[in-house]
Protein backbone atom coordinates (compact mmCIF):
# COMPACT_ATOMS: atom_id res chain seq x y z
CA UNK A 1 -1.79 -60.51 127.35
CA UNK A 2 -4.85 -61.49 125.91
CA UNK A 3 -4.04 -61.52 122.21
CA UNK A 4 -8.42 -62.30 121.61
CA UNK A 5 -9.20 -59.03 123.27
CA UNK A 6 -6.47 -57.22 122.16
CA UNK A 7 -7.25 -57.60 118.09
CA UNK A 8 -11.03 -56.68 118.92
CA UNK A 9 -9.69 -53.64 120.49
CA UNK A 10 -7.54 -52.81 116.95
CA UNK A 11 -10.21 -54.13 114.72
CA UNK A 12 -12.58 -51.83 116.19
CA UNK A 13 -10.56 -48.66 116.17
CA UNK A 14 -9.28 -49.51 112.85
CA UNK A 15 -12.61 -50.13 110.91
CA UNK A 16 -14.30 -47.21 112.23
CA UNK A 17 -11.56 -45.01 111.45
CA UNK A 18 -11.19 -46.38 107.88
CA UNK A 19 -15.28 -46.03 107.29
CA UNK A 20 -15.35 -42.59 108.73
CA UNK A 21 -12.23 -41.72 106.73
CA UNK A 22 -14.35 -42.49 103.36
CA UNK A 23 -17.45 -41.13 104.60
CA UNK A 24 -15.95 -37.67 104.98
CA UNK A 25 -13.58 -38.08 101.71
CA UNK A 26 -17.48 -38.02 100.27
CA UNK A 27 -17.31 -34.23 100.67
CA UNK A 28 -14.46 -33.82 99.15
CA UNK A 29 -15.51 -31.39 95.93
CA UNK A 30 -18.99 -30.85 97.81
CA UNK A 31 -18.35 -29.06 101.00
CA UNK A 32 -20.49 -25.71 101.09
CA UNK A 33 -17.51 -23.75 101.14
CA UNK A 34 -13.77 -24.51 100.13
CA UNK A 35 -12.31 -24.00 103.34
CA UNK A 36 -14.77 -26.97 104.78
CA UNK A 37 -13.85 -28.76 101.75
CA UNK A 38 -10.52 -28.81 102.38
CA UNK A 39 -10.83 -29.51 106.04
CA UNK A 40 -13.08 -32.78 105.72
CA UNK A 41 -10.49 -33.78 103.00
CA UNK A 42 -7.44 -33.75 105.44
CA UNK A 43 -9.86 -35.21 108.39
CA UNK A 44 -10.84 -37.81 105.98
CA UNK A 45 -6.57 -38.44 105.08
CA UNK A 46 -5.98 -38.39 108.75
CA UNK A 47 -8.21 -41.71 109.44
CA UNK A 48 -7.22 -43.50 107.02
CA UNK A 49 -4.04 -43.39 107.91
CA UNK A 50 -5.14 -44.03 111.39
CA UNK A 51 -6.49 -47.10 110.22
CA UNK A 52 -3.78 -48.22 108.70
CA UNK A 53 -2.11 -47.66 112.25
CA UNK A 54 -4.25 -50.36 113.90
CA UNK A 55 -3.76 -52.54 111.17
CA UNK A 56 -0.56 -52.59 110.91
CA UNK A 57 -0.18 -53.40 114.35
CA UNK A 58 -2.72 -55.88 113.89
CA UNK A 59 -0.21 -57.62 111.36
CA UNK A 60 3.40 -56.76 112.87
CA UNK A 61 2.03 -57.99 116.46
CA UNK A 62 -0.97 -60.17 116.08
CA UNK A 63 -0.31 -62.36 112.99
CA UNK A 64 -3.22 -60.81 110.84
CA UNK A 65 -3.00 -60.15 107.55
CA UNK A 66 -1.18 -57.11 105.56
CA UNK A 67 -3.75 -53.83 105.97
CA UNK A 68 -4.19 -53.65 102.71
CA UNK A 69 -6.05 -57.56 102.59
CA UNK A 70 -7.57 -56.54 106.05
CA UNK A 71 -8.70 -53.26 104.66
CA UNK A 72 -10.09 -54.30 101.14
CA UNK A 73 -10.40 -58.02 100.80
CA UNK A 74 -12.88 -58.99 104.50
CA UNK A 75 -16.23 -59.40 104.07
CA UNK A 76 -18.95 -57.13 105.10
CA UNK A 77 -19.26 -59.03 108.44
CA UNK A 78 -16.24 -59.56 109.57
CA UNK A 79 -16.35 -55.79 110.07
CA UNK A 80 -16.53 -53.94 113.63
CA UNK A 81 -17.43 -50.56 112.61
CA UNK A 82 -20.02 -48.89 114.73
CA UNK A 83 -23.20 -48.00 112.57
CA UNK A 84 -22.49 -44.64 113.34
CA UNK A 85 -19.89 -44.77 110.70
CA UNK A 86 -21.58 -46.58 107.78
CA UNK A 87 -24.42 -43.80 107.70
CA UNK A 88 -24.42 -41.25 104.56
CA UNK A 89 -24.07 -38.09 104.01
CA UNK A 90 -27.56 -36.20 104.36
CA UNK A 91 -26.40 -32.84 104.28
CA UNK A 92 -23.33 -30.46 105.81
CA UNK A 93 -25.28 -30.82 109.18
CA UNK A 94 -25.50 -34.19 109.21
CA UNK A 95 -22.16 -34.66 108.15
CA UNK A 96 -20.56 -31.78 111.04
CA UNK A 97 -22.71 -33.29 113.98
CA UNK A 98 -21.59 -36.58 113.02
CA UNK A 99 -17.60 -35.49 113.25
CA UNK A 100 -18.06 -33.95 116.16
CA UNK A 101 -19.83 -37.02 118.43
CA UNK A 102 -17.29 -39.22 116.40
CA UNK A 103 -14.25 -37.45 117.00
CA UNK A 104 -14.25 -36.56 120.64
CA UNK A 105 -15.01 -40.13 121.42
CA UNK A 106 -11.97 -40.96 119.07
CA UNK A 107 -9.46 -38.29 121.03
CA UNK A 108 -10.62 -39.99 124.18
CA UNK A 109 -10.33 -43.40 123.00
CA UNK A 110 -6.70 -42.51 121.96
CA UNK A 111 -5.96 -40.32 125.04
CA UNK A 112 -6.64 -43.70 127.48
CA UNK A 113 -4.70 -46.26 125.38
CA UNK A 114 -1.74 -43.88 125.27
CA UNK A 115 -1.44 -45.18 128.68
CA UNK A 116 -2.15 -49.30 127.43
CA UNK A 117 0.03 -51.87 128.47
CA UNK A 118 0.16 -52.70 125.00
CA UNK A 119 2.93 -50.15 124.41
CA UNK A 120 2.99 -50.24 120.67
CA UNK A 121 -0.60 -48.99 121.14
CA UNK A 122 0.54 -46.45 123.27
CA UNK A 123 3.50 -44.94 121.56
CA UNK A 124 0.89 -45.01 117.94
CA UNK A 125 -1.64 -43.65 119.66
CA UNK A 126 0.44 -40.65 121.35
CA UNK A 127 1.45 -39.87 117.82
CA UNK A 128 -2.29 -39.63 116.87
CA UNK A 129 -3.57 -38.06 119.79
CA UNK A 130 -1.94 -34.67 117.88
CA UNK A 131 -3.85 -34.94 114.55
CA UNK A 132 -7.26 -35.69 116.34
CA UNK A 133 -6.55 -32.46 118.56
CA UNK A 134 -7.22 -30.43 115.26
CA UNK A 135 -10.45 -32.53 114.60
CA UNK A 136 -11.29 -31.53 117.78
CA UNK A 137 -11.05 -28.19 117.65
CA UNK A 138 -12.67 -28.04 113.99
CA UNK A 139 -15.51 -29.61 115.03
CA UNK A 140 -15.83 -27.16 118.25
CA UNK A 141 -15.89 -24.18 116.02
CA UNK A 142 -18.13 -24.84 113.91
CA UNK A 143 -20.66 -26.39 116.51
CA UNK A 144 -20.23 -23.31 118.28
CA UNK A 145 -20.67 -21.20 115.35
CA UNK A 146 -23.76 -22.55 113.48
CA UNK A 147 -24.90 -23.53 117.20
CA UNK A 148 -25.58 -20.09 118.01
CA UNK A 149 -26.36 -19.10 114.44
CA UNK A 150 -30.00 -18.41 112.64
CA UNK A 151 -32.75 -20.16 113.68
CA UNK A 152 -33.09 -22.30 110.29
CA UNK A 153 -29.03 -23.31 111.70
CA UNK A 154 -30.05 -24.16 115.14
CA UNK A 155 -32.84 -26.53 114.17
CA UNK A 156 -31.16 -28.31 111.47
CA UNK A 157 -28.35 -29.11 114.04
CA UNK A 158 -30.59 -30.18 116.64
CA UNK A 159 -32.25 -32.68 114.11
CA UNK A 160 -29.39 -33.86 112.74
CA UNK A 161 -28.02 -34.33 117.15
CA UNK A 162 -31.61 -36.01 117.73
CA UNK A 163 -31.02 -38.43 115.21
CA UNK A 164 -27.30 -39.44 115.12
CA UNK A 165 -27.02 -39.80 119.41
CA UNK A 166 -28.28 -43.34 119.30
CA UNK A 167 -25.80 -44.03 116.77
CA UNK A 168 -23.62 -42.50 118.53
CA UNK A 169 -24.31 -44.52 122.01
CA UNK A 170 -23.35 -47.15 119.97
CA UNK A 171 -19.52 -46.35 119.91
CA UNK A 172 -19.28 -47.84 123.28
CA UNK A 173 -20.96 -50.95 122.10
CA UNK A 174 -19.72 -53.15 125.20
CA UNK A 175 -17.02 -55.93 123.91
CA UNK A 176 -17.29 -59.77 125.36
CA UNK A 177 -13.53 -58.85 126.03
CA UNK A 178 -14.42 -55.66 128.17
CA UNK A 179 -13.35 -56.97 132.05
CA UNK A 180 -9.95 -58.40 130.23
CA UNK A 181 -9.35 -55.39 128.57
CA UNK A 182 -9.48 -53.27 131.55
CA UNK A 183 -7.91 -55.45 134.02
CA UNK A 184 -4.68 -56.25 131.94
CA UNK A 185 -4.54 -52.47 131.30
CA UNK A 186 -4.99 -52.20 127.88
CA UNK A 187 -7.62 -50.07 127.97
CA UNK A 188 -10.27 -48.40 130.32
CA UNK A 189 -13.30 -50.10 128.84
CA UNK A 190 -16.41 -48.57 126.92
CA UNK A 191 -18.41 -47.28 129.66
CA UNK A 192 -15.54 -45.17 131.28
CA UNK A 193 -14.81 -43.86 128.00
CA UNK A 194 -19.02 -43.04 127.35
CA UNK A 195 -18.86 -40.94 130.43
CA UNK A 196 -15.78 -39.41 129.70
CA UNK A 197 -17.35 -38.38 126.26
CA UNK A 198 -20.84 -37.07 127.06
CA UNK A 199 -19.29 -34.81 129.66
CA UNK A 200 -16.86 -33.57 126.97
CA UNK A 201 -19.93 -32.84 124.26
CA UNK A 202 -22.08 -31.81 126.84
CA UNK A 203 -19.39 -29.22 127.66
CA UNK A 204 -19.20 -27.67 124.22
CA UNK A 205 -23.34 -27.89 123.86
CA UNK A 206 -23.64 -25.94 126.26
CA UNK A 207 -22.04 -22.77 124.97
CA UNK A 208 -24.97 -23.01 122.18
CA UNK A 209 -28.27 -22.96 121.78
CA UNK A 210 -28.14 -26.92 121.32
CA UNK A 211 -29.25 -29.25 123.97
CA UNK A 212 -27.58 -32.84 124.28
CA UNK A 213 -30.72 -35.53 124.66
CA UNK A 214 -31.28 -37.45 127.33
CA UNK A 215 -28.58 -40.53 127.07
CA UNK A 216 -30.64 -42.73 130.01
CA UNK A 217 -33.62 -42.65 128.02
CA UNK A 218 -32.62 -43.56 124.60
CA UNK A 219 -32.01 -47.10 123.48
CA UNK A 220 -28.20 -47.41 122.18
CA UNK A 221 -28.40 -48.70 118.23
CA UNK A 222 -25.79 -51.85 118.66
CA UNK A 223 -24.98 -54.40 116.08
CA UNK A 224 -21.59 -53.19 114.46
CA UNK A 225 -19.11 -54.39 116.57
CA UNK A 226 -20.44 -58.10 115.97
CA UNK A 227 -20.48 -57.81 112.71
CA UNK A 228 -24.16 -56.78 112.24
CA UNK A 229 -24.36 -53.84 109.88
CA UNK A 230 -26.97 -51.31 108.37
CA UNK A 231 -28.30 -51.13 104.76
CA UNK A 232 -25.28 -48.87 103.83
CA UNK A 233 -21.96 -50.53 104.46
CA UNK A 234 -21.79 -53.51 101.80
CA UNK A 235 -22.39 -50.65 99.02
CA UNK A 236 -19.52 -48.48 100.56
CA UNK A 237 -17.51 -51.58 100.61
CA UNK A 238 -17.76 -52.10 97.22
CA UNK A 239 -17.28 -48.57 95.77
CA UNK A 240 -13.99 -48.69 98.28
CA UNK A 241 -12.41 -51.97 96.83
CA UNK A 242 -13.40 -51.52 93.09
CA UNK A 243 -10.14 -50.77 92.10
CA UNK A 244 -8.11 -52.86 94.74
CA UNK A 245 -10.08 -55.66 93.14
CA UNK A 246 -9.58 -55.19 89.67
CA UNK A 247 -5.85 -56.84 90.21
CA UNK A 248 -5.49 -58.11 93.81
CA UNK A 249 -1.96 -59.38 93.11
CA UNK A 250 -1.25 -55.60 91.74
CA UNK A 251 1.67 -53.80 93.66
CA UNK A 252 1.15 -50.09 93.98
């Protein structure tokens, strides 16, 4: 097995998951009501810990370093989060369209390497596959709900779908690794999983007043994966690791 293709794979999954994860704990306090509040709390638990998942196999299997060094000590380059991730909160729209591109390309993601011939992958990512159903399913209803909502609604989620798709193309940010990946079956490579996922969001857009843009015509934002990040993410980075790095010897 290619062990080069295989830790992109998990440093991929892992960073976006742990940048997400602290994106959403953002609301946490903030959310317009405290149901929503609670919910983007728990989504925000739930991907953390998935990170931790991928790093930890990244360390038991792959000789990297302990997740907590992976997660708090790298550089802002030697990240692989999608710029989709690193992007701030603008508002409970923003913030809702957001998890819902994210997440169903996340349930998908885990749904095909449940079947990876990297079977520690596979049996982690069968246990994960459950939490992200909920995700799923909050992000549906509420879609649905403010999709088909007021007017003032409607347009605010439409801007705030205009604006994050590109980002959101850039998910399936193709990997140097992506023919390996696929033919030693550890997983069905980005642009199976990008049609997968526009079907799935185009299926839930449609029972709303929202339309899904054009995907052909709009230029992917890339960058992430190799380490090329916005504006946002060295900030984040530090606000995350302030306390790790007060005493990185420090057992908790």
């Amino acid at each position: 097995m290619n062990t080069n293709a295989l830790k992109e794979l998990l440093y991929k999954m892992g960073d976006d998951a742990l940048i997400m994860g602290h994106r959403n704990a953002e609301w946490t306090g903030l959310a317009p009501t405290l149901e929503e509040d609670i919910s983007f709390s728990s989504i925000a638990q739930d991907q953390i810990g998935h990170a931790l998942a991928m790093y930890t196999l990244l360390h038991e299997h792959l000789g990297q370093p302990n997740p907590d060094i992976i997660g708090f000590t790298r550089a802002e380059t030697a990240f692989t989060c999608c710029h989709l991730t690193e992007l701030p909160n603008s508002g409970y729209d923003f913030s809702l369209i957001r998890h819902f591109l994210f997440d169903h390309a996340e349930i998908l993601r885990y749904k095909a390497v449940t079947q990876s011939s990297f079977t520690p992958l596979a049996q982690v990512a069968a246990k994960i596959m459950g939490e992200l159903k909920y995700h799923i399913l909050h992000a549906n209803t509420w879609v649905r709900q403010l999709g088909n909502a007021t007017e003032e609604a409607k347009a605010r989620l439409q801007t705030s779908l205009n604006t994050l798709f590109p980002y959101a193309l850039g998910i399936f940010e193709p990997s140097e690794h992506e023919q390996t990946l696929i033919a030693e079956g550890i997983f069905i490579g980005e642009n199976a999983l990008k049609t997968q996922w526009l079907q799935a969001i185009e299926t839930i857009l449609k029972q709303t007043s929202l339309f899904l843009p054009d995907a052909t015509a709009i230029q992917p934002v890339y960058g992430g994966r190799r380490g090329y990040h916005t504006e946002y993410l060295q900030p984040l980075l530090t606000e995350m690791t302030e306390v790790f790095r007060i005493d990185e010897s420090a057992e908790w």
